[in-house]
PDB file of N, CA and C in Angstrom:
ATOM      1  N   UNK A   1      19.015  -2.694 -66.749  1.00  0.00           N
ATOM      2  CA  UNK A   1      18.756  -2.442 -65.344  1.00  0.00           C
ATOM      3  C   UNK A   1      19.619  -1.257 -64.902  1.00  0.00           C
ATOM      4  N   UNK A   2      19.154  -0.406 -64.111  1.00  0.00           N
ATOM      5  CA  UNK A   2      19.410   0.782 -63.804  1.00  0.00           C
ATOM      6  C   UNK A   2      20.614   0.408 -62.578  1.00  0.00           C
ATOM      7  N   UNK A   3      22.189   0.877 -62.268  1.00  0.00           N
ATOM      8  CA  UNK A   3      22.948   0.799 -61.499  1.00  0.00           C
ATOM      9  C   UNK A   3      22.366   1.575 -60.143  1.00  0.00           C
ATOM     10  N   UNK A   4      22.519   0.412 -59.068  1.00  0.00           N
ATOM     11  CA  UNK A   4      22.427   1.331 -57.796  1.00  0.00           C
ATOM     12  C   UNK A   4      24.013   1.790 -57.060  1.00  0.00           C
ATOM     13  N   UNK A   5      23.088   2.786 -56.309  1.00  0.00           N
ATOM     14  CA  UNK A   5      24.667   3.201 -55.336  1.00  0.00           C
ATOM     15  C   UNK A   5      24.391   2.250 -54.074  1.00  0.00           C
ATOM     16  N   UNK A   6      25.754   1.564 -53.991  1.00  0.00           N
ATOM     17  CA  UNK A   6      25.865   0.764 -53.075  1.00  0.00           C
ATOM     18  C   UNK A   6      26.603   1.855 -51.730  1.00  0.00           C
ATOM     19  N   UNK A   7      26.562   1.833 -50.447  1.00  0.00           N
ATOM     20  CA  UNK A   7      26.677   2.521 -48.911  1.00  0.00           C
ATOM     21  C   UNK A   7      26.792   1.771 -48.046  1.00  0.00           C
ATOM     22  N   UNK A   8      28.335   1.357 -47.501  1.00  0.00           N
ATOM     23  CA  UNK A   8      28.341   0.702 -46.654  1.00  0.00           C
ATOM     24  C   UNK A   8      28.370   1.224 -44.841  1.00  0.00           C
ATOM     25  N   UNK A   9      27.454   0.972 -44.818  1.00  0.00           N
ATOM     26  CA  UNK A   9      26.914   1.290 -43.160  1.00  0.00           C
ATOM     27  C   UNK A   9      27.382   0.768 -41.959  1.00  0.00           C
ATOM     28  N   UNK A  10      28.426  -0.515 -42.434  1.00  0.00           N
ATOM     29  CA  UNK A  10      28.893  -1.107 -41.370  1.00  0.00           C
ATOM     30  C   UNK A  10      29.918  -0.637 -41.090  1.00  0.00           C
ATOM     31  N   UNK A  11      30.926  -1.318 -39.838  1.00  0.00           N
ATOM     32  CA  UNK A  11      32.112  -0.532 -38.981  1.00  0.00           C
ATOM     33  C   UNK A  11      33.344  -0.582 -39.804  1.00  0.00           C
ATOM     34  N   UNK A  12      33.422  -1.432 -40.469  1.00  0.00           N
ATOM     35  CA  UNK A  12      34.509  -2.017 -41.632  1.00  0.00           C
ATOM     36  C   UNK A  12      34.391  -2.555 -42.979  1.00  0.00           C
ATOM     37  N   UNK A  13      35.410  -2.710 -43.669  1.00  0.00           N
ATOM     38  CA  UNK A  13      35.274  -3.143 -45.130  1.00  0.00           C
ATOM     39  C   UNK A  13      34.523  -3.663 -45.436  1.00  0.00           C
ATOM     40  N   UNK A  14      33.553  -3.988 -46.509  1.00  0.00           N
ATOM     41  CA  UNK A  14      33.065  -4.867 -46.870  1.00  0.00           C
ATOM     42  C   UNK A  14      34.056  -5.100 -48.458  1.00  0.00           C
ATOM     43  N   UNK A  15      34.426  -6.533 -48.338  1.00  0.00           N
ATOM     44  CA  UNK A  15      35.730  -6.649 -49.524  1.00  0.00           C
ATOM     45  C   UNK A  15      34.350  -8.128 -50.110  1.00  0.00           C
ATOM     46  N   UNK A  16      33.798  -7.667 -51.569  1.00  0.00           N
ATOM     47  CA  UNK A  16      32.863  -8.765 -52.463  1.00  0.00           C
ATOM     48  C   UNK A  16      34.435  -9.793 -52.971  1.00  0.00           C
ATOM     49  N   UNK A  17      34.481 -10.974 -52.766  1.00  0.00           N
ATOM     50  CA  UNK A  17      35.637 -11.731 -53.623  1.00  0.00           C
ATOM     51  C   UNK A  17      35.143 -12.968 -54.703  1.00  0.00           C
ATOM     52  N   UNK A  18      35.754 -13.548 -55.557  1.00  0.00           N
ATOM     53  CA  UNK A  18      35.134 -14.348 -56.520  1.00  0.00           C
ATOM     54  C   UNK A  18      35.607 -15.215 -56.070  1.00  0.00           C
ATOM     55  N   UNK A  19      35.301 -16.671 -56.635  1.00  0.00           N
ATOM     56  CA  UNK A  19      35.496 -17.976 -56.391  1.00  0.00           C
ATOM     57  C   UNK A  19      36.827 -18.262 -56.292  1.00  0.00           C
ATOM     58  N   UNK A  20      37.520 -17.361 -56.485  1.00  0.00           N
ATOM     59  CA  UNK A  20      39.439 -17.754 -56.515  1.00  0.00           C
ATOM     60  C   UNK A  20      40.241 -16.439 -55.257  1.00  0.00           C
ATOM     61  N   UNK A  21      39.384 -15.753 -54.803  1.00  0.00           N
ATOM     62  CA  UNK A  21      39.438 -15.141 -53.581  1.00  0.00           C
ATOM     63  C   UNK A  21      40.097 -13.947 -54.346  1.00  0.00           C
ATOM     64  N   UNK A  22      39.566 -13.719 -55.142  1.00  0.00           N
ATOM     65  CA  UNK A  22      40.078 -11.794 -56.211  1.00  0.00           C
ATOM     66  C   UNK A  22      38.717 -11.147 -55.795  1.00  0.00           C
ATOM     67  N   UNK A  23      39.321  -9.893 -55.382  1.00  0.00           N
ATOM     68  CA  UNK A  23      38.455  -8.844 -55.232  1.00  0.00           C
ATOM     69  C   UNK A  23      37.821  -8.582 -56.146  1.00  0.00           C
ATOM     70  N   UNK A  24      36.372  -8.665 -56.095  1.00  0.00           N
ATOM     71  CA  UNK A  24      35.693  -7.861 -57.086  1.00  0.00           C
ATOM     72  C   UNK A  24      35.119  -6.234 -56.620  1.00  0.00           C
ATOM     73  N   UNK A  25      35.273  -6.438 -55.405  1.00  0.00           N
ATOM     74  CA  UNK A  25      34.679  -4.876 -55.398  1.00  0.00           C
ATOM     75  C   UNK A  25      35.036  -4.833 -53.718  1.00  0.00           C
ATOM     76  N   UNK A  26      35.689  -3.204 -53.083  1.00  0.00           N
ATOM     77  CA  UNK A  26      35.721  -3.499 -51.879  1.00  0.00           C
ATOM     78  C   UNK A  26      34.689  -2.060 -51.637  1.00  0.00           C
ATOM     79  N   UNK A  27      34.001  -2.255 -50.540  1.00  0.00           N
ATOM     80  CA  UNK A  27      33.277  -0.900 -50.011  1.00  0.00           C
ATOM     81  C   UNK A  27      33.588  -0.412 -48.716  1.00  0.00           C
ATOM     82  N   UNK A  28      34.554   0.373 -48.501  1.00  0.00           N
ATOM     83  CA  UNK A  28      34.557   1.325 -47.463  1.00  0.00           C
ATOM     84  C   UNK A  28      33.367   1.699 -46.263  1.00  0.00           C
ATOM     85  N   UNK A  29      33.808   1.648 -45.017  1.00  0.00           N
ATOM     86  CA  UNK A  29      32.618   2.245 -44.148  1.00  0.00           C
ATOM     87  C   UNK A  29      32.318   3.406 -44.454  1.00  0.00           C
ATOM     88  N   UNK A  30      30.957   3.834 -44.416  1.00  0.00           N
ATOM     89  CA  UNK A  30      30.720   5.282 -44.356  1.00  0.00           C
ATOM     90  C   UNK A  30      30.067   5.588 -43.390  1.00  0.00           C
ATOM     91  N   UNK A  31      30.579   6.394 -42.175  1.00  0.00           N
ATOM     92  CA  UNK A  31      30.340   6.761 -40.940  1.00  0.00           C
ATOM     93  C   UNK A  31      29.253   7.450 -40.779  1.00  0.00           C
ATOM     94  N   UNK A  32      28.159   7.613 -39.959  1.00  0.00           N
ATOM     95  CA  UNK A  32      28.489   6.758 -38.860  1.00  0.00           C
ATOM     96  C   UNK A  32      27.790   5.184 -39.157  1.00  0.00           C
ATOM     97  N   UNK A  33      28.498   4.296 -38.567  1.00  0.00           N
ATOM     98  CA  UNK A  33      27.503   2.673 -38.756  1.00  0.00           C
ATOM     99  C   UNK A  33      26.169   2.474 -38.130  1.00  0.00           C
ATOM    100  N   UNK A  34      24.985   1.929 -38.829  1.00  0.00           N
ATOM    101  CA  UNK A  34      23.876   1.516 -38.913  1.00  0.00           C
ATOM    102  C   UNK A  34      23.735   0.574 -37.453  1.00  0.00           C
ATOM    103  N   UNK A  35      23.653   0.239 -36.821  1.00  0.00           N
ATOM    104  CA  UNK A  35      23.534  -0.364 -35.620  1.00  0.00           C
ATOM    105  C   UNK A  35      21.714  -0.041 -34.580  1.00  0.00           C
ATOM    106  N   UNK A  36      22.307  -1.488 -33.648  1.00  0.00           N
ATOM    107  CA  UNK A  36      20.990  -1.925 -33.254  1.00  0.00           C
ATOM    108  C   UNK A  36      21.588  -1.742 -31.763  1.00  0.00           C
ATOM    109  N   UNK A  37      20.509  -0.855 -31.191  1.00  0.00           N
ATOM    110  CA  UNK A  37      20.662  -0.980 -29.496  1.00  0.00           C
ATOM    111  C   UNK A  37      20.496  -2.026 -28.917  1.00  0.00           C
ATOM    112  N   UNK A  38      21.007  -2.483 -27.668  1.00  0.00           N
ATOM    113  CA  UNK A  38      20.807  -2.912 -27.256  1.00  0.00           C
ATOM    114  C   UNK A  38      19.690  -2.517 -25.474  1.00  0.00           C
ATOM    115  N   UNK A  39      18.811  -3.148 -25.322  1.00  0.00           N
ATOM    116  CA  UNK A  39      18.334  -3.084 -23.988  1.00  0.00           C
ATOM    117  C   UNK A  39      18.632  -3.914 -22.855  1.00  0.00           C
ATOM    118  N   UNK A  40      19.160  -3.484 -21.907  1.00  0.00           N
ATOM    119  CA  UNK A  40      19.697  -4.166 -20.579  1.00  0.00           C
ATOM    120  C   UNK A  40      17.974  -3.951 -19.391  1.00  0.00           C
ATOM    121  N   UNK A  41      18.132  -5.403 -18.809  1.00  0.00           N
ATOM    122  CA  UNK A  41      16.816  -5.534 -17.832  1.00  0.00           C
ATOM    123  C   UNK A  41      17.793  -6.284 -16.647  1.00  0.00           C
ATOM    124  N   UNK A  42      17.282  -5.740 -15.668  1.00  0.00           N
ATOM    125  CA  UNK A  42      18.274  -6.671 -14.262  1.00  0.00           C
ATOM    126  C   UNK A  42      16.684  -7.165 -13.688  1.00  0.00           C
ATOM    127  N   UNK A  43      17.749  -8.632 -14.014  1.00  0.00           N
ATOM    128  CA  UNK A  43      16.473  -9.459 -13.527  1.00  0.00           C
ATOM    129  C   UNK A  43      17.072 -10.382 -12.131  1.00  0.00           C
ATOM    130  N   UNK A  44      18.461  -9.880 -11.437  1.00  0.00           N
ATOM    131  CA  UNK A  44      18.509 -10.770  -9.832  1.00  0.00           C
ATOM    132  C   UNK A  44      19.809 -11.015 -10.747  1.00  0.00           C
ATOM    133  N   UNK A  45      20.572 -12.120  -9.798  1.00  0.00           N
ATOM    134  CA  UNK A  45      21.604 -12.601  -9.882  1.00  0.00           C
ATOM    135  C   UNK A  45      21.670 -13.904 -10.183  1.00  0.00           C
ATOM    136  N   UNK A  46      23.185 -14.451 -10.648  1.00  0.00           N
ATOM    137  CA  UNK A  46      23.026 -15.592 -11.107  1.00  0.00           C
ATOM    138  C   UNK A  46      23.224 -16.522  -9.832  1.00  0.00           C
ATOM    139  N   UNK A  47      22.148 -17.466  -9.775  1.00  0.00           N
ATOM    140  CA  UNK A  47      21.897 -18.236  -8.300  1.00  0.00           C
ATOM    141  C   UNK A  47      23.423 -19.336  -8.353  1.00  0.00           C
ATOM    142  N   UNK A  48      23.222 -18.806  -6.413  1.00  0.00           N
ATOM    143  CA  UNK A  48      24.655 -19.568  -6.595  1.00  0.00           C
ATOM    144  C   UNK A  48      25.707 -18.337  -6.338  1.00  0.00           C
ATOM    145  N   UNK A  49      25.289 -17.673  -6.709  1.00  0.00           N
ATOM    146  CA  UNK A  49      26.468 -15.790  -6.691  1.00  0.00           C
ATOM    147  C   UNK A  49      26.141 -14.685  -6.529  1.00  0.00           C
ATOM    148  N   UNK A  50      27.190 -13.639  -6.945  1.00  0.00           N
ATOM    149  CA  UNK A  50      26.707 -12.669  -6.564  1.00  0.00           C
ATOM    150  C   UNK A  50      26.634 -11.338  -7.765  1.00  0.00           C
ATOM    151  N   UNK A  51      26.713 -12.733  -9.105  1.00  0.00           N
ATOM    152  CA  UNK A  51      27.165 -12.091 -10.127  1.00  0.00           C
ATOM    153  C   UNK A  51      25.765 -11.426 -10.541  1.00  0.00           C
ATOM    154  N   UNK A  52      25.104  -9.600 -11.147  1.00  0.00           N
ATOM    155  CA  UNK A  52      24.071  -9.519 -11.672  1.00  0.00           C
ATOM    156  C   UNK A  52      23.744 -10.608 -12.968  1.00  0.00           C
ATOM    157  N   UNK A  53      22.654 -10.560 -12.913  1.00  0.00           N
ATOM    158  CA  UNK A  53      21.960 -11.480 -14.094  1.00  0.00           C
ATOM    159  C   UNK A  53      20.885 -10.375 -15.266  1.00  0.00           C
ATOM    160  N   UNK A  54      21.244  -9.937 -16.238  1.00  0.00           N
ATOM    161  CA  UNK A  54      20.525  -9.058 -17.188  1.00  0.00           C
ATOM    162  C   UNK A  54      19.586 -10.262 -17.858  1.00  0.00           C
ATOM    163  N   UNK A  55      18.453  -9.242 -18.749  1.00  0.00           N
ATOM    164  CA  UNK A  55      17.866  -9.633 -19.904  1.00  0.00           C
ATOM    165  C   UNK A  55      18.321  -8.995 -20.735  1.00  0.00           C
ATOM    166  N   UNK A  56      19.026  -9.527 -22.110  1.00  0.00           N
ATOM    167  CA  UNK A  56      19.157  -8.381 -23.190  1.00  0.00           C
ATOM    168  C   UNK A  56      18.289  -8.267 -23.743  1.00  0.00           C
ATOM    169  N   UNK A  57      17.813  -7.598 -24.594  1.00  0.00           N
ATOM    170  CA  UNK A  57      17.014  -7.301 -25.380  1.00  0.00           C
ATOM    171  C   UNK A  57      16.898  -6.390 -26.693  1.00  0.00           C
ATOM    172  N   UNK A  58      17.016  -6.420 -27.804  1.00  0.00           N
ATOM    173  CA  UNK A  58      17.146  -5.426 -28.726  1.00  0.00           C
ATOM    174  C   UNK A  58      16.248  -3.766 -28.990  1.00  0.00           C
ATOM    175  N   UNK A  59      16.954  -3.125 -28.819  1.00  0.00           N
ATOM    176  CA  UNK A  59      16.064  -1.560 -28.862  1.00  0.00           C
ATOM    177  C   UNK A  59      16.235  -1.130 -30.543  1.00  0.00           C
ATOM    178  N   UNK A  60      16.282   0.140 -30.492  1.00  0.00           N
ATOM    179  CA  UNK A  60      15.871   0.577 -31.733  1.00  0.00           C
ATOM    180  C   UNK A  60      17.048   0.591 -32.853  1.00  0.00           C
ATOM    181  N   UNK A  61      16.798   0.527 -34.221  1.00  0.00           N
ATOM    182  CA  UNK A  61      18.159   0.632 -35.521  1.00  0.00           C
ATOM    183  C   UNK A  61      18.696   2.313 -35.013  1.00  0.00           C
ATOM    184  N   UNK A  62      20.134   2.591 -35.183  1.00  0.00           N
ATOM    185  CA  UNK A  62      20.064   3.758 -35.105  1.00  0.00           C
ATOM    186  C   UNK A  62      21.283   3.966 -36.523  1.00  0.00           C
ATOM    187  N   UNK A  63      21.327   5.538 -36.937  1.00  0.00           N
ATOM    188  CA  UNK A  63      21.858   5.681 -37.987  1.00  0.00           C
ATOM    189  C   UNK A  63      21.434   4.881 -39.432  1.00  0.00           C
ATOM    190  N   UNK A  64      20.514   4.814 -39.181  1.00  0.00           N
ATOM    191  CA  UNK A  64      19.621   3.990 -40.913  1.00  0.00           C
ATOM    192  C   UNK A  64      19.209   5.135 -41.811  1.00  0.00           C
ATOM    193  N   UNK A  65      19.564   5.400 -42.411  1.00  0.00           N
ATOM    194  CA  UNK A  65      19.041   6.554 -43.121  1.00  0.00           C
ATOM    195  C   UNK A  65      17.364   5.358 -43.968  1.00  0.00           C
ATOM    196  N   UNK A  66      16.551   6.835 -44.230  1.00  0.00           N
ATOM    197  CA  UNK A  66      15.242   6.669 -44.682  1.00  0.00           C
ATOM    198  C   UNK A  66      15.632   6.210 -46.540  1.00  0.00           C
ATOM    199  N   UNK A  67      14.967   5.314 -47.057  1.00  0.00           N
ATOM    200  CA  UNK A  67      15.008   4.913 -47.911  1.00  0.00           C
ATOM    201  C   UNK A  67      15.459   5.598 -49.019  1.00  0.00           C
ATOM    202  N   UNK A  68      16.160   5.348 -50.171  1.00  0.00           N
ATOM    203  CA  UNK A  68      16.846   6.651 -51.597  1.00  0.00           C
ATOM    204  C   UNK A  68      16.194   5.905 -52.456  1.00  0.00           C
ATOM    205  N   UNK A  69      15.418   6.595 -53.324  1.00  0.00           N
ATOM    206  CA  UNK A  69      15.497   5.881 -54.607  1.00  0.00           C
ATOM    207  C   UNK A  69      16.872   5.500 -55.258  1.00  0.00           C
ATOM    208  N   UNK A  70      17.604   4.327 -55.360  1.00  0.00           N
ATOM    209  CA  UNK A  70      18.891   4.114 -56.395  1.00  0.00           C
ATOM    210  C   UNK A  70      19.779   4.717 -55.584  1.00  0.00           C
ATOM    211  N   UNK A  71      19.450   4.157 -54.203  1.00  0.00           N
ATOM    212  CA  UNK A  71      20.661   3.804 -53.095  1.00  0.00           C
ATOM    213  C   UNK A  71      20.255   2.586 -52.311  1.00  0.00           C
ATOM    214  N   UNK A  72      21.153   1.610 -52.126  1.00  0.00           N
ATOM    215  CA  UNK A  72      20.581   0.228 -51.525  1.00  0.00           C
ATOM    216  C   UNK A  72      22.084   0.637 -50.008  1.00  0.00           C
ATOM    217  N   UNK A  73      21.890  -0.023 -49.015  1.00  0.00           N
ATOM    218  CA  UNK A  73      22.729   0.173 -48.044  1.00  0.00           C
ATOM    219  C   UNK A  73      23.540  -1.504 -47.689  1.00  0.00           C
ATOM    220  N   UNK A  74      24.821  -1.658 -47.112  1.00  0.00           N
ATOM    221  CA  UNK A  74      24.939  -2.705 -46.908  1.00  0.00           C
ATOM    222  C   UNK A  74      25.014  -2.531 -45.294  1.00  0.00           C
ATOM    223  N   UNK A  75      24.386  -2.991 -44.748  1.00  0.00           N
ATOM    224  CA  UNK A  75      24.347  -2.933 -43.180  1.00  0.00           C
ATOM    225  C   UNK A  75      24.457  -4.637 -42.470  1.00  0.00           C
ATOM    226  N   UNK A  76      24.754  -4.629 -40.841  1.00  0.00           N
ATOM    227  CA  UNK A  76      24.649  -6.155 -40.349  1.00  0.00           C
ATOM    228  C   UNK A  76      23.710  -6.971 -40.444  1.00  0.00           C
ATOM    229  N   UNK A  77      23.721  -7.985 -40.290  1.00  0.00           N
ATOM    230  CA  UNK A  77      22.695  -8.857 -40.273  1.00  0.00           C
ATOM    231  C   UNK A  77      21.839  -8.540 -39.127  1.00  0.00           C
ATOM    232  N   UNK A  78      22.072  -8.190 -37.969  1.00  0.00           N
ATOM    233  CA  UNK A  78      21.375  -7.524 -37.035  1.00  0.00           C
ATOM    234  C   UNK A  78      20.333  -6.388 -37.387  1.00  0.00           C
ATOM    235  N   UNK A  79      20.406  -5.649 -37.754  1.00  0.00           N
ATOM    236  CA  UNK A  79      20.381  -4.521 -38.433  1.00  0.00           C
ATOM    237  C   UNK A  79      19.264  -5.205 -39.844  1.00  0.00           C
ATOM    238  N   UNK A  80      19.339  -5.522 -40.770  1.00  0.00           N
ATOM    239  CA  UNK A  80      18.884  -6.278 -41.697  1.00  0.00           C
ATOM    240  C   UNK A  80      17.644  -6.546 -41.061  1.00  0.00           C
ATOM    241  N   UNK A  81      17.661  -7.661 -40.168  1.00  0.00           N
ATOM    242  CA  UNK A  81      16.814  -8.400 -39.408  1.00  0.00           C
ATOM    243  C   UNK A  81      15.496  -7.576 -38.841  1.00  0.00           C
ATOM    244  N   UNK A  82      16.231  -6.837 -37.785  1.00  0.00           N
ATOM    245  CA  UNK A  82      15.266  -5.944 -37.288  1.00  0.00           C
ATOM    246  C   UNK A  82      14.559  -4.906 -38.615  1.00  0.00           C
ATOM    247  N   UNK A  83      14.156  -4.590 -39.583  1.00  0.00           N
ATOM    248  CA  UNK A  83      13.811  -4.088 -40.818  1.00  0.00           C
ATOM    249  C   UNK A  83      13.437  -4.735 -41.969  1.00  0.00           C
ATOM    250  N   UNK A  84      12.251  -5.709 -41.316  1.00  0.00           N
ATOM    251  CA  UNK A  84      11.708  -6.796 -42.556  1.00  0.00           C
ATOM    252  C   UNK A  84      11.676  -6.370 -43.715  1.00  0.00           C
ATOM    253  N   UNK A  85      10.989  -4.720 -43.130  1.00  0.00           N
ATOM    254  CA  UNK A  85      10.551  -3.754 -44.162  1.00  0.00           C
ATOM    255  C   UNK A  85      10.623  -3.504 -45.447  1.00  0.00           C
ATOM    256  N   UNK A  86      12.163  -3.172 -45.267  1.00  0.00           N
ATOM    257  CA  UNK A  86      13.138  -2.327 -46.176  1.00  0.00           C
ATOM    258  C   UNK A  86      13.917  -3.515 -47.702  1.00  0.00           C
ATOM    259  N   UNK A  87      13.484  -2.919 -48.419  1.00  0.00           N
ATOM    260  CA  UNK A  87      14.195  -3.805 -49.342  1.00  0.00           C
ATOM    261  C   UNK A  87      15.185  -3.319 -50.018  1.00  0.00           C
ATOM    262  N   UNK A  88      15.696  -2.205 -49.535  1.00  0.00           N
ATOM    263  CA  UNK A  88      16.942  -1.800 -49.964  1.00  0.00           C
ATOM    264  C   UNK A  88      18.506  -2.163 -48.828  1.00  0.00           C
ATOM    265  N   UNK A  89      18.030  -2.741 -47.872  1.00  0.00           N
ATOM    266  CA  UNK A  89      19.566  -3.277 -46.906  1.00  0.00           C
ATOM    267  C   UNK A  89      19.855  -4.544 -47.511  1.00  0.00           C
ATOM    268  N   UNK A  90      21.528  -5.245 -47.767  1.00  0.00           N
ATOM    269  CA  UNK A  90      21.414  -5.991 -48.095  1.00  0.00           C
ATOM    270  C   UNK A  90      22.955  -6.360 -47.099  1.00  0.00           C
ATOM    271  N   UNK A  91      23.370  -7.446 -46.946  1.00  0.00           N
ATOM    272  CA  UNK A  91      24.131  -8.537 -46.176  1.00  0.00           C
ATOM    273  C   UNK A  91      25.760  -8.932 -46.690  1.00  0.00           C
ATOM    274  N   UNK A  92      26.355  -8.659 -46.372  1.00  0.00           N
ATOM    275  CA  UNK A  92      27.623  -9.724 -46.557  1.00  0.00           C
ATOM    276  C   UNK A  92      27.003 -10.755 -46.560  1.00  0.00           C
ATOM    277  N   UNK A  93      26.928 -11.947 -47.441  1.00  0.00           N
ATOM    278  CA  UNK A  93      27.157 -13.598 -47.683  1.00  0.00           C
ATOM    279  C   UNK A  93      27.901 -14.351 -47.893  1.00  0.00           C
ATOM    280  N   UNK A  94      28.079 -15.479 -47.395  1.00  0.00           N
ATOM    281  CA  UNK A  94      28.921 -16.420 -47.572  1.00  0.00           C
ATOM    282  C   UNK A  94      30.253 -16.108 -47.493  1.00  0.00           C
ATOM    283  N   UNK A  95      30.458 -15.620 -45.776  1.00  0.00           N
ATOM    284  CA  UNK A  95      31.610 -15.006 -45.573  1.00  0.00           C
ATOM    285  C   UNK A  95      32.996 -15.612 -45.759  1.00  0.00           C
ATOM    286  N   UNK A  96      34.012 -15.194 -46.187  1.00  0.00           N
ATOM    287  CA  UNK A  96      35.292 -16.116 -46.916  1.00  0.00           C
ATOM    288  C   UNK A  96      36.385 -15.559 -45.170  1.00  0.00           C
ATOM    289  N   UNK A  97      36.804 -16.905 -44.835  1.00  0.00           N
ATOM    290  CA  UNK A  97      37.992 -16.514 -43.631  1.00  0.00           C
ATOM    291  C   UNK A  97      39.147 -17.194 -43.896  1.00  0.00           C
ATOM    292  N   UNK A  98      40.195 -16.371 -43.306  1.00  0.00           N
ATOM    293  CA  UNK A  98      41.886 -16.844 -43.323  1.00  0.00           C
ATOM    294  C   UNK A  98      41.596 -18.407 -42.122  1.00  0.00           C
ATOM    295  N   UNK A  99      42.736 -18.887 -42.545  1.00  0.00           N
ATOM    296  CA  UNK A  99      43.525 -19.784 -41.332  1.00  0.00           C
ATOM    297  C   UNK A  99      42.810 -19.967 -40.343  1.00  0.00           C
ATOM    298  N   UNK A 100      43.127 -18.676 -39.423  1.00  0.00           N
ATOM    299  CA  UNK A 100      42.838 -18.095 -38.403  1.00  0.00           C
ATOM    300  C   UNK A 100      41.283 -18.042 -37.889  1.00  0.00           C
ATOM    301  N   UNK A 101      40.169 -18.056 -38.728  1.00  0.00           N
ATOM    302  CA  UNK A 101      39.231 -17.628 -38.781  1.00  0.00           C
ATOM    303  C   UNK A 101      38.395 -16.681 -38.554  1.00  0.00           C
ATOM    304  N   UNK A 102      39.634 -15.707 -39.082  1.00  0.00           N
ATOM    305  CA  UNK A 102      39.133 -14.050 -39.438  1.00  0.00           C
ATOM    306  C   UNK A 102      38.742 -14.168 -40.533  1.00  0.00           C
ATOM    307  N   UNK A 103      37.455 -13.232 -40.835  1.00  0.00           N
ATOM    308  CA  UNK A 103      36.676 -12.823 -42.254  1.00  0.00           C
ATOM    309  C   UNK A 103      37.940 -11.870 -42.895  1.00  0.00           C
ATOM    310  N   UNK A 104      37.959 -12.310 -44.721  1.00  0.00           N
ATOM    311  CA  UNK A 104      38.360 -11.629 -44.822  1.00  0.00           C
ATOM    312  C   UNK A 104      37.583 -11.347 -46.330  1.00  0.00           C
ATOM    313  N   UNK A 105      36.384 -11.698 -46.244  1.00  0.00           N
ATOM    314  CA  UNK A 105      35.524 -10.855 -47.223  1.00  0.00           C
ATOM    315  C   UNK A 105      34.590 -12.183 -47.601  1.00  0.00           C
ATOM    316  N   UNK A 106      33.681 -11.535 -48.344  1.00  0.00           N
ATOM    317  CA  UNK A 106      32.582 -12.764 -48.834  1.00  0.00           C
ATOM    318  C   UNK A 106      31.815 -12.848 -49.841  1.00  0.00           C
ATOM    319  N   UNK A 107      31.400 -13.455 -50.360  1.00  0.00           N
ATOM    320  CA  UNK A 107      31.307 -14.034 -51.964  1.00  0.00           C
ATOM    321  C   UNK A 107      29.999 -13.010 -52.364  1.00  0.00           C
ATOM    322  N   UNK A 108      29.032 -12.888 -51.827  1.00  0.00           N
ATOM    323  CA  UNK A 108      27.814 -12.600 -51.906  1.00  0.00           C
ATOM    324  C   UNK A 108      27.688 -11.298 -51.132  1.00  0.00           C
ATOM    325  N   UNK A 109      26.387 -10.500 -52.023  1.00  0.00           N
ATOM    326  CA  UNK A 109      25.512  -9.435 -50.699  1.00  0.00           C
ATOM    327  C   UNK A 109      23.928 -10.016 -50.951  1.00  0.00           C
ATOM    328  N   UNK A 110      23.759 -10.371 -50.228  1.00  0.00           N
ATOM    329  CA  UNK A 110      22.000 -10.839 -50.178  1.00  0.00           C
ATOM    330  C   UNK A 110      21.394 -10.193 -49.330  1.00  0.00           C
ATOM    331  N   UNK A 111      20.120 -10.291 -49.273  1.00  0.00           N
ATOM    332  CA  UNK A 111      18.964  -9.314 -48.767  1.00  0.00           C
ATOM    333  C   UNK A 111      18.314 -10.006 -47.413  1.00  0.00           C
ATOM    334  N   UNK A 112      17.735  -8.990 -46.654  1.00  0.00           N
ATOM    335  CA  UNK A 112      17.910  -9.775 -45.488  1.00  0.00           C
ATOM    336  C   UNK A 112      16.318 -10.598 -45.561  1.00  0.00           C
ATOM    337  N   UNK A 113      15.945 -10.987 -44.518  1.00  0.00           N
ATOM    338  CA  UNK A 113      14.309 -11.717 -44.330  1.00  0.00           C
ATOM    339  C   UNK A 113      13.344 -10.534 -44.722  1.00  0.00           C
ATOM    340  N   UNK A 114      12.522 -11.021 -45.501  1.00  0.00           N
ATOM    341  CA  UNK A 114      11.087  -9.710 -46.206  1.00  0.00           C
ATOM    342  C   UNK A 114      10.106 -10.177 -44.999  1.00  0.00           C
ATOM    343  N   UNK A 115       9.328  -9.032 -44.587  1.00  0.00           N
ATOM    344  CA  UNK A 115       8.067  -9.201 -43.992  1.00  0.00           C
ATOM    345  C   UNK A 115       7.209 -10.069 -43.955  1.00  0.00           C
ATOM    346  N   UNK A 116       6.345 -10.869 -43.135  1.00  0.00           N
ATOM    347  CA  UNK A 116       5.775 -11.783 -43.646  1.00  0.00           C
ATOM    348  C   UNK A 116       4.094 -10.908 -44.432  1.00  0.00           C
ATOM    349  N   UNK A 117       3.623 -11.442 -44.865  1.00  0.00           N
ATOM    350  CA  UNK A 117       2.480 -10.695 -45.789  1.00  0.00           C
ATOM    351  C   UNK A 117       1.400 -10.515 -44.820  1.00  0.00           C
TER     352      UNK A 117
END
């Protein structure tokens, strides 16, 4: 099987670790990050106040580069999601956290949801 180049698209590390929490591989961001707009709708206030009340809504992927032959990207699950498409984005999995419950890397990269047919 032919090696791909792995590209990490997200804002921070992606650190792969094995079952005993050893690095197997860490990937650096490569700027700029893959990200999903967001859309704001003012739909009134929240009753009761005087606080506005939005709809969010998701707008377009931005910074995705167009598909490489024998380049796969690691981008968010957000990101992933919105791009049934693409079978080259693939996921942090089975994220590993400290104490605290900060990520501090994760076992897996899996692929996000495929299109339905």
């Amino acid at each position: 099987m032919t090696p791909v180049r792995l590209v990490n698209l997200t804002p921070h590390p992606v650190r792969v670790l094995d079952a005993h929490d050893r690095l197997l591989q860490e990937f650096p961001p490569t700027p700029p990050p893959a990200r999903l707009t967001e859309e704001h709708r003012l739909e009134g206030v929240v009753p009761g106040t005087h606080l506005p009340l939005l709809r969010i809504g998701h707008g377009r992927v931005e910074n995705l580069p167009s598909p490489t032959a024998g380049t796969w990207y690691i981008v968010s699950r957000l990101v992933a999601n919105a791009c049934p498409d693409r079978d080259d984005l693939l996921v942090p999995a089975l994220v590993v956290r400290d104490a605290h419950g900060n990520p501090t890397g994760c076992r897996a990269l899996a692929r996000g949801p495929s299109a339905p047919p």
